[in-house]
N, C-alpha and C. Protein backbone atom coordinates (compact mmCIF):
# COMPACT_ATOMS: atom_id res chain seq x y z
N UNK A 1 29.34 44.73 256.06
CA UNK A 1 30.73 44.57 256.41
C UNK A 1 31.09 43.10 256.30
N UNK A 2 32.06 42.46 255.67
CA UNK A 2 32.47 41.49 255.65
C UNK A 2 33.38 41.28 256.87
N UNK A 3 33.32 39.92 257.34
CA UNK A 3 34.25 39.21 257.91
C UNK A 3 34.65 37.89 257.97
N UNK A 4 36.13 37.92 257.80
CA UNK A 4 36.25 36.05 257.80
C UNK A 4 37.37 35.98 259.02
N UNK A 5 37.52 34.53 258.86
CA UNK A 5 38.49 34.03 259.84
C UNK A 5 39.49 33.25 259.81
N UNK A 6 40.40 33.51 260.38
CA UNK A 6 41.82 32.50 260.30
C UNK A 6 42.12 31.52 261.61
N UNK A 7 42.08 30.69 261.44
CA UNK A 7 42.36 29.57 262.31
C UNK A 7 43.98 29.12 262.09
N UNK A 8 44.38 28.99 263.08
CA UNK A 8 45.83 28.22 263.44
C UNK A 8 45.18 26.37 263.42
N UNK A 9 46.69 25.73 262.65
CA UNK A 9 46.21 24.63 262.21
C UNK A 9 47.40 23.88 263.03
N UNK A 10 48.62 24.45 262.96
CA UNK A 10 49.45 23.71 263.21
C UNK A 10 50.66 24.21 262.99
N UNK A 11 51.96 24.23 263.90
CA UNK A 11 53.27 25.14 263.33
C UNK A 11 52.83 26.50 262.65
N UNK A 12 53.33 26.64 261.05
CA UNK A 12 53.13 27.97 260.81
C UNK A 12 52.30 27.57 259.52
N UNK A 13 50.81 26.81 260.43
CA UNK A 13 49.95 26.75 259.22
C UNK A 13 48.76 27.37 259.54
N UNK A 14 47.59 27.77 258.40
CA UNK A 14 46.67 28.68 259.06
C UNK A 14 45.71 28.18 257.86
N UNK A 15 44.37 28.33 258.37
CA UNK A 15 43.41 27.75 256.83
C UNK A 15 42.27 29.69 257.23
N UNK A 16 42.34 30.27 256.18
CA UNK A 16 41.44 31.28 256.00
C UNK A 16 39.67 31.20 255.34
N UNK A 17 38.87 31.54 256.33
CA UNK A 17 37.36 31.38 255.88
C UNK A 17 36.72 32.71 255.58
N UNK A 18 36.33 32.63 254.53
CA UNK A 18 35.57 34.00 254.03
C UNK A 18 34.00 34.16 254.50
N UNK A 19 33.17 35.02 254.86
CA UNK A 19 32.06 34.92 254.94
C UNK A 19 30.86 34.03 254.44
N UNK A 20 31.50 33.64 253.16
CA UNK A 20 30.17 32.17 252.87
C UNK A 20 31.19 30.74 253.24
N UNK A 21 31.79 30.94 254.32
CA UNK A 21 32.79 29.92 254.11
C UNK A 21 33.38 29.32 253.28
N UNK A 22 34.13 29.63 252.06
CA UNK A 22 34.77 29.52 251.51
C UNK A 22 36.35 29.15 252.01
N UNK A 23 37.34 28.43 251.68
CA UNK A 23 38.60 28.15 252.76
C UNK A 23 39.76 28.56 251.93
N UNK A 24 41.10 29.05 252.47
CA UNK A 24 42.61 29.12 251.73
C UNK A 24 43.20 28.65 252.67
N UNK A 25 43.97 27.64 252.18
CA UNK A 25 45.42 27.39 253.27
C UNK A 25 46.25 28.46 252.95
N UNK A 26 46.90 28.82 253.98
CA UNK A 26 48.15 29.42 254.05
C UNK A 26 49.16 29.18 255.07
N UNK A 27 51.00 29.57 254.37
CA UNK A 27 51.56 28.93 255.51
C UNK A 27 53.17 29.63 255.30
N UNK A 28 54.19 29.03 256.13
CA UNK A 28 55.09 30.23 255.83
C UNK A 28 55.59 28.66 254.37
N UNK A 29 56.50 29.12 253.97
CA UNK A 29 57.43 28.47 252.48
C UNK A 29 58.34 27.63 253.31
N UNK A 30 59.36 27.57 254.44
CA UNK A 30 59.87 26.41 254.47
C UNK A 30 59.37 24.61 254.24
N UNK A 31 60.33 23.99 254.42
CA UNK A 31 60.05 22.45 254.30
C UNK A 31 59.93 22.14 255.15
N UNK A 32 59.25 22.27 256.24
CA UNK A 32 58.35 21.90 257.13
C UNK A 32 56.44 22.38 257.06
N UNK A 33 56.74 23.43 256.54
CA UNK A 33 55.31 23.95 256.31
C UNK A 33 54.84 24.18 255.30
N UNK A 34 55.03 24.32 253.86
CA UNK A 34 54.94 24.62 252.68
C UNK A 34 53.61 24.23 252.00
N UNK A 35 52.86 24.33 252.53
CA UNK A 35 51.49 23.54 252.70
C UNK A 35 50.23 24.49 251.56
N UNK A 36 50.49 25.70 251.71
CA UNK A 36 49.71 26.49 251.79
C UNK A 36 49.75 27.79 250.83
N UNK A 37 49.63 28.66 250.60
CA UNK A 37 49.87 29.91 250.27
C UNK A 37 50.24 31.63 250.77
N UNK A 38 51.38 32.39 250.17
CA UNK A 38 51.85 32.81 251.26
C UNK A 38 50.75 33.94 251.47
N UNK A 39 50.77 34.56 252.80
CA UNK A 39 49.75 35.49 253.07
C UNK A 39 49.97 37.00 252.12
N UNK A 40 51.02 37.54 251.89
CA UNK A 40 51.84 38.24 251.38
C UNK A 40 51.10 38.53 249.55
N UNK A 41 50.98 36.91 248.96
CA UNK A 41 50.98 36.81 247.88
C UNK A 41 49.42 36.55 247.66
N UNK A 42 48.39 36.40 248.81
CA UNK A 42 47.07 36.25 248.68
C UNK A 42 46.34 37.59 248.33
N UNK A 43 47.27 38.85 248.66
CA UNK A 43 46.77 39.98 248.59
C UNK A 43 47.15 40.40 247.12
N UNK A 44 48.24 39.96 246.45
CA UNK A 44 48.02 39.74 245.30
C UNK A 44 46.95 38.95 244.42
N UNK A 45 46.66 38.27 244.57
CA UNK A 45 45.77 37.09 244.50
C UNK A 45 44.48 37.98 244.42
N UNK A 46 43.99 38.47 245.68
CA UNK A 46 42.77 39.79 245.79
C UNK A 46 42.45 40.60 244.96
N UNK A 47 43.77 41.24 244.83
CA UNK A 47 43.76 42.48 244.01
C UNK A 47 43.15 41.75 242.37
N UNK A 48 43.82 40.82 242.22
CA UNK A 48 43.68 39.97 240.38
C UNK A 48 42.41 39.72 240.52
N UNK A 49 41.73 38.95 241.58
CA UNK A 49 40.56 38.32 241.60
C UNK A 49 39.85 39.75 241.68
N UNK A 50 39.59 40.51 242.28
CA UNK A 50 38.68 41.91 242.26
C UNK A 50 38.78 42.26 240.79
N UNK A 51 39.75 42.79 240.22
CA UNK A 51 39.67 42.79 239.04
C UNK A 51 39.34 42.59 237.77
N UNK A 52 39.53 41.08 237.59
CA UNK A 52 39.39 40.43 236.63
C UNK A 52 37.58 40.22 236.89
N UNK A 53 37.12 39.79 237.90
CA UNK A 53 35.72 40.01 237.84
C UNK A 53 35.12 41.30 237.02
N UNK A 54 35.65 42.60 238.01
CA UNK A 54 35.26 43.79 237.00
C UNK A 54 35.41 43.36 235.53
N UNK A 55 36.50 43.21 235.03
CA UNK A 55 37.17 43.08 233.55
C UNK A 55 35.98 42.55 232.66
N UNK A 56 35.63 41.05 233.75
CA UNK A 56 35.31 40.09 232.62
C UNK A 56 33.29 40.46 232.71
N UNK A 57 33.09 40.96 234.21
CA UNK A 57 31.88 41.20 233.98
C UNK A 57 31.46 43.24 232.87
N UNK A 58 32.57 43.63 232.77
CA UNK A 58 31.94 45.11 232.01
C UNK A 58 32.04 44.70 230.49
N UNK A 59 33.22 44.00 230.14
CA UNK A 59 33.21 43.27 228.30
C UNK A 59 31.95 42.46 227.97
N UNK A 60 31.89 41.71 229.41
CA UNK A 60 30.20 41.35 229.14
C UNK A 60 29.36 41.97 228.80
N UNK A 61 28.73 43.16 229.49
CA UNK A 61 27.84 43.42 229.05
C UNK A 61 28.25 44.67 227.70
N UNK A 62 29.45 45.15 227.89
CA UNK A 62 29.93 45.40 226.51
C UNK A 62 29.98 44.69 224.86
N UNK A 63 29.61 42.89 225.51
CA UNK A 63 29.14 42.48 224.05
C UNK A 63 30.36 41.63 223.65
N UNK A 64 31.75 42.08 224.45
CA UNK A 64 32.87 41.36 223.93
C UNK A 64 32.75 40.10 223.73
N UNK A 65 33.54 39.30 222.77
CA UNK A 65 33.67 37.70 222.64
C UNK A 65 34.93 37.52 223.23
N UNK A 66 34.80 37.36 224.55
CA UNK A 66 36.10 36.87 225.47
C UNK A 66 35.92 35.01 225.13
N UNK A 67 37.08 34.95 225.18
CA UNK A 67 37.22 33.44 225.35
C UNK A 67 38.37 33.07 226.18
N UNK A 68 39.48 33.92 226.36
CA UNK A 68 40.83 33.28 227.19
C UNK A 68 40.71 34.69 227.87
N UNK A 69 41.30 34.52 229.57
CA UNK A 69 41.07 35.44 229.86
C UNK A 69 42.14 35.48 231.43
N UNK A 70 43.43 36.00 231.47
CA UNK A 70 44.30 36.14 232.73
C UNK A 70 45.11 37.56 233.09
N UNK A 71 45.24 37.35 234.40
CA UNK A 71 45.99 38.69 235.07
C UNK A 71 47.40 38.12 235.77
N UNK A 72 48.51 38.13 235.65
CA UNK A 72 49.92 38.15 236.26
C UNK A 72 49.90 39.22 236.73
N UNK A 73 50.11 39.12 237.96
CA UNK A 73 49.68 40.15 239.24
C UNK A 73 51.45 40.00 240.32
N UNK A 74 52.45 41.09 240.09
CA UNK A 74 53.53 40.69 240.28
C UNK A 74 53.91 41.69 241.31
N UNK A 75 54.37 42.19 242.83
CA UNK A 75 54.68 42.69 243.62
C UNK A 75 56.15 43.15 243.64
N UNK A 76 56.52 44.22 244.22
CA UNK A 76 57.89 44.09 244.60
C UNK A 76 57.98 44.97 245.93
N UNK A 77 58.09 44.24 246.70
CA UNK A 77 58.58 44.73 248.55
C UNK A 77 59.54 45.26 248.83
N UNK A 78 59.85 46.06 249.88
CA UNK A 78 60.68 46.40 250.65
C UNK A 78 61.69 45.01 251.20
N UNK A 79 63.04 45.37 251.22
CA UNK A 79 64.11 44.23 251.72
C UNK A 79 63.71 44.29 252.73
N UNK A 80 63.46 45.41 254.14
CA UNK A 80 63.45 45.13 255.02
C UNK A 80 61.81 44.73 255.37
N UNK A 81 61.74 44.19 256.77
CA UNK A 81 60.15 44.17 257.65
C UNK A 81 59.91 45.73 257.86
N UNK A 82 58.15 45.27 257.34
CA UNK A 82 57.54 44.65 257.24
C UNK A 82 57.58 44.25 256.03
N UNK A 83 57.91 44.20 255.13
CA UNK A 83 58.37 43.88 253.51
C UNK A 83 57.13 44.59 253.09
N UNK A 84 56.82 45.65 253.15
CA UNK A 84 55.42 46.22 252.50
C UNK A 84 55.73 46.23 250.74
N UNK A 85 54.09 46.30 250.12
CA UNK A 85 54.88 46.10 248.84
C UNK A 85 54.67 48.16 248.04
N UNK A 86 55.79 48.04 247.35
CA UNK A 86 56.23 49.40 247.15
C UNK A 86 55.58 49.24 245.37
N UNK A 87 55.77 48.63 244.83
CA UNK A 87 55.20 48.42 243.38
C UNK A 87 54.31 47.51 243.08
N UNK A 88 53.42 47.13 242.40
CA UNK A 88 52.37 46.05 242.31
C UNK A 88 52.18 46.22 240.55
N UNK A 89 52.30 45.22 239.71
CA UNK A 89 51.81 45.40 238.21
C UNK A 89 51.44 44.28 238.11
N UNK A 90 50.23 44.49 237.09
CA UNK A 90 49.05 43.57 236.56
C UNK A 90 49.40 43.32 235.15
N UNK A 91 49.46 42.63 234.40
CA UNK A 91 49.73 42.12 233.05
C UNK A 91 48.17 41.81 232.54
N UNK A 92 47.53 41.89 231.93
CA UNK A 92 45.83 41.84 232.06
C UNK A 92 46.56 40.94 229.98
N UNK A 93 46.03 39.63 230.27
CA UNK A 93 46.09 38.76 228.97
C UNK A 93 44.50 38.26 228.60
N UNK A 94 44.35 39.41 227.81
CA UNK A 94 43.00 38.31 226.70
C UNK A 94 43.28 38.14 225.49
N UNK A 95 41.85 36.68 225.45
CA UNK A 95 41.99 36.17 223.85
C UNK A 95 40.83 36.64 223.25
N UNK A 96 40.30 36.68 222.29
CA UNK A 96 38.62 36.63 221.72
C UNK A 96 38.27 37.15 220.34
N UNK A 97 37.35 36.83 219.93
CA UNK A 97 36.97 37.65 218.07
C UNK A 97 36.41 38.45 218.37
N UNK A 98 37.69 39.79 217.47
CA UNK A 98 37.17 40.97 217.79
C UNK A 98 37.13 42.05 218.77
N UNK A 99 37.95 41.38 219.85
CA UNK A 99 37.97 42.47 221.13
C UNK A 99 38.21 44.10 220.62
N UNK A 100 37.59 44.55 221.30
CA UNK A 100 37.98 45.89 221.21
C UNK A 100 39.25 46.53 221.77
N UNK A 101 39.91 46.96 221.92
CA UNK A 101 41.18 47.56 222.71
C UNK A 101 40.64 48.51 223.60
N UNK A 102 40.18 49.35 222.72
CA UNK A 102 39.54 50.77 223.41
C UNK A 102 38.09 49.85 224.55
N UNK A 103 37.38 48.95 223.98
CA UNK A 103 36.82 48.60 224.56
C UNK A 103 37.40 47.97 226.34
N UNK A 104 38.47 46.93 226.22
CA UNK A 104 39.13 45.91 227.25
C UNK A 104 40.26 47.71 227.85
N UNK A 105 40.28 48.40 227.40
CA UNK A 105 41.35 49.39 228.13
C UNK A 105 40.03 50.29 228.99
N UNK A 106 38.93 50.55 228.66
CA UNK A 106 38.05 51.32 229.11
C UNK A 106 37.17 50.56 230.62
N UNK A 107 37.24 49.43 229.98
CA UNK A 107 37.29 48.09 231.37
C UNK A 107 37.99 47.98 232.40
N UNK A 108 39.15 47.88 232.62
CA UNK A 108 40.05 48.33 232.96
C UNK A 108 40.36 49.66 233.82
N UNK A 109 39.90 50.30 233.15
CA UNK A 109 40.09 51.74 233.98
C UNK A 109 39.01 51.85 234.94
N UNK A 110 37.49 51.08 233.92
CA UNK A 110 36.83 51.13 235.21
C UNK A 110 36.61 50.81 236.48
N UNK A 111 37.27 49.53 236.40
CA UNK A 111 37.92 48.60 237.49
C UNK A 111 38.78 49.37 238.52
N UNK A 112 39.78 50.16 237.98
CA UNK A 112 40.88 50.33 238.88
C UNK A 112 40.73 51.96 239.28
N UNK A 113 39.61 52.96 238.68
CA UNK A 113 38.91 53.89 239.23
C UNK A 113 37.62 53.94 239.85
N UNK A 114 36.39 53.02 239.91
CA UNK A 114 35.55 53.33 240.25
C UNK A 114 34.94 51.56 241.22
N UNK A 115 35.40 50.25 240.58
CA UNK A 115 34.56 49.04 241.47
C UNK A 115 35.68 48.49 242.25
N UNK A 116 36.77 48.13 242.00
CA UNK A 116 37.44 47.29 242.68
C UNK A 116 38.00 47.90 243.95
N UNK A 117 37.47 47.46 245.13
CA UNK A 117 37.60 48.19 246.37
C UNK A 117 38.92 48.00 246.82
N UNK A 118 40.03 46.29 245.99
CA UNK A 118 41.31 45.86 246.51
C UNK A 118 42.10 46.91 246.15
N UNK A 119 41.89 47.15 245.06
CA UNK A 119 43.03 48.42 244.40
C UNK A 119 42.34 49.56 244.89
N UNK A 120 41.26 49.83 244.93
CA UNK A 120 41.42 51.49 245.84
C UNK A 120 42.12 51.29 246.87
N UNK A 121 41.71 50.65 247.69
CA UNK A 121 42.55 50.83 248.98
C UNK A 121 44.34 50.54 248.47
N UNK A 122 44.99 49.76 247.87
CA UNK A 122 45.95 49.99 248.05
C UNK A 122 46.78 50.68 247.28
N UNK A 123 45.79 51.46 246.52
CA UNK A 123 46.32 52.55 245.93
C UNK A 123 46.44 53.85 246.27
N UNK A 124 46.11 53.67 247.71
CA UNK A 124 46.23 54.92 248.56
C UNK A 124 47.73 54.58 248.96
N UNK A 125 48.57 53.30 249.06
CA UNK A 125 49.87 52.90 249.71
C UNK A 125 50.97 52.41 248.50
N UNK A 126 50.60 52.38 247.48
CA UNK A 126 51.41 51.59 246.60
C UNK A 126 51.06 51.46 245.35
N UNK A 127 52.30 51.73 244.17
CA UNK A 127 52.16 52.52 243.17
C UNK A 127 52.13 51.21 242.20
N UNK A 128 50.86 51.10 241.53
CA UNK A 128 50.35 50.31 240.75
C UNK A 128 49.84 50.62 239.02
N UNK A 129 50.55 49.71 238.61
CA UNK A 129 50.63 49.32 236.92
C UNK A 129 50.12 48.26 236.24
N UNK A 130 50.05 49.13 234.59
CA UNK A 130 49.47 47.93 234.26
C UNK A 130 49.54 47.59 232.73
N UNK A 131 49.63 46.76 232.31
CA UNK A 131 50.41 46.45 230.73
C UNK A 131 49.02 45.45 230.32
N UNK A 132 48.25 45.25 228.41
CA UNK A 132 47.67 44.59 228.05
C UNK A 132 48.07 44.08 226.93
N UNK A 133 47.79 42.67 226.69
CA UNK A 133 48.29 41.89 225.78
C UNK A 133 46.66 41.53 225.35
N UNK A 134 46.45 41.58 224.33
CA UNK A 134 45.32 41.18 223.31
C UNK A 134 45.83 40.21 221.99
N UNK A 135 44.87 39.10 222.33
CA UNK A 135 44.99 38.17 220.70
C UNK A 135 43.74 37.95 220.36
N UNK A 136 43.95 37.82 219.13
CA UNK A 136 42.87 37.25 218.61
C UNK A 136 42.55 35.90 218.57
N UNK A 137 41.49 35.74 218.55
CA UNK A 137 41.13 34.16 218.56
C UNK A 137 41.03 33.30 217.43
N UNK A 138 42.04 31.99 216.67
CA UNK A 138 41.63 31.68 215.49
C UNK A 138 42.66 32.49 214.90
């Protein structure tokens, strides 16, 4: 079981520690506090980072020649509190010689059906998409 911790820093600032201590500031967006990152958008942040690990570690051993490699990970909330988020889409951008499609789409699926524990869970709450852009390299 993992656990980390959030410490209060100051006003509406907070620094987050992950189990190997690892740190994130976070904080609310006004100009008094803007310090940090919002908590809201770290779970975006999660979801990309779970991911893209899967992504980049299954093309691996799939053989792919990745060389550029990003996720735009974009939310859209409820107006009202708690602003839960109601849509979530991933833009999944690689570069490399030769990628496969069928290969980087089969990645992908495996990620978001069977390892990434961020998107299972919030795909029990919120309806998640996903679009791929492939270039070639050169």
């Amino acid at each position: 079981m993992g656990t980390v911790r959030v410490k209060w820093l100051e006003k509406l600032q907070f620094v987050g520690v992950d189990s190997s201590r690892h740190s994130v500031v976070m904080s609310s967006q006004d100009e008094e506090n803007a310090i940090g990152m919002k908590p809201s958008e770290l779970l975006l942040v999660a979801l990309g980072g779970c991911t893209a690990y899967d992504v980049v570690n299954i093309l691996t051993k799939k053989r792919q020649q990745l060389t550029a490699f990003e996720i735009e990970v974009s939310g859209e909330q409820e107006p009202e509190p708690p602003w839960t988020f109601r849509r979530i889409h991933l833009t999944y951008r690689l570069r490399g010689c030769g990628l496969s499609e069928k290969a980087v789409r089969e990645a992908i699926e495996l990620s978001k059906t069977k390892y990434c524990s961020v998107g299972a869970t919030l795909a029990c709450a919120v309806e998640i998409g996903y679009d791929v852009v492939i270039e070639e390299e050169g």
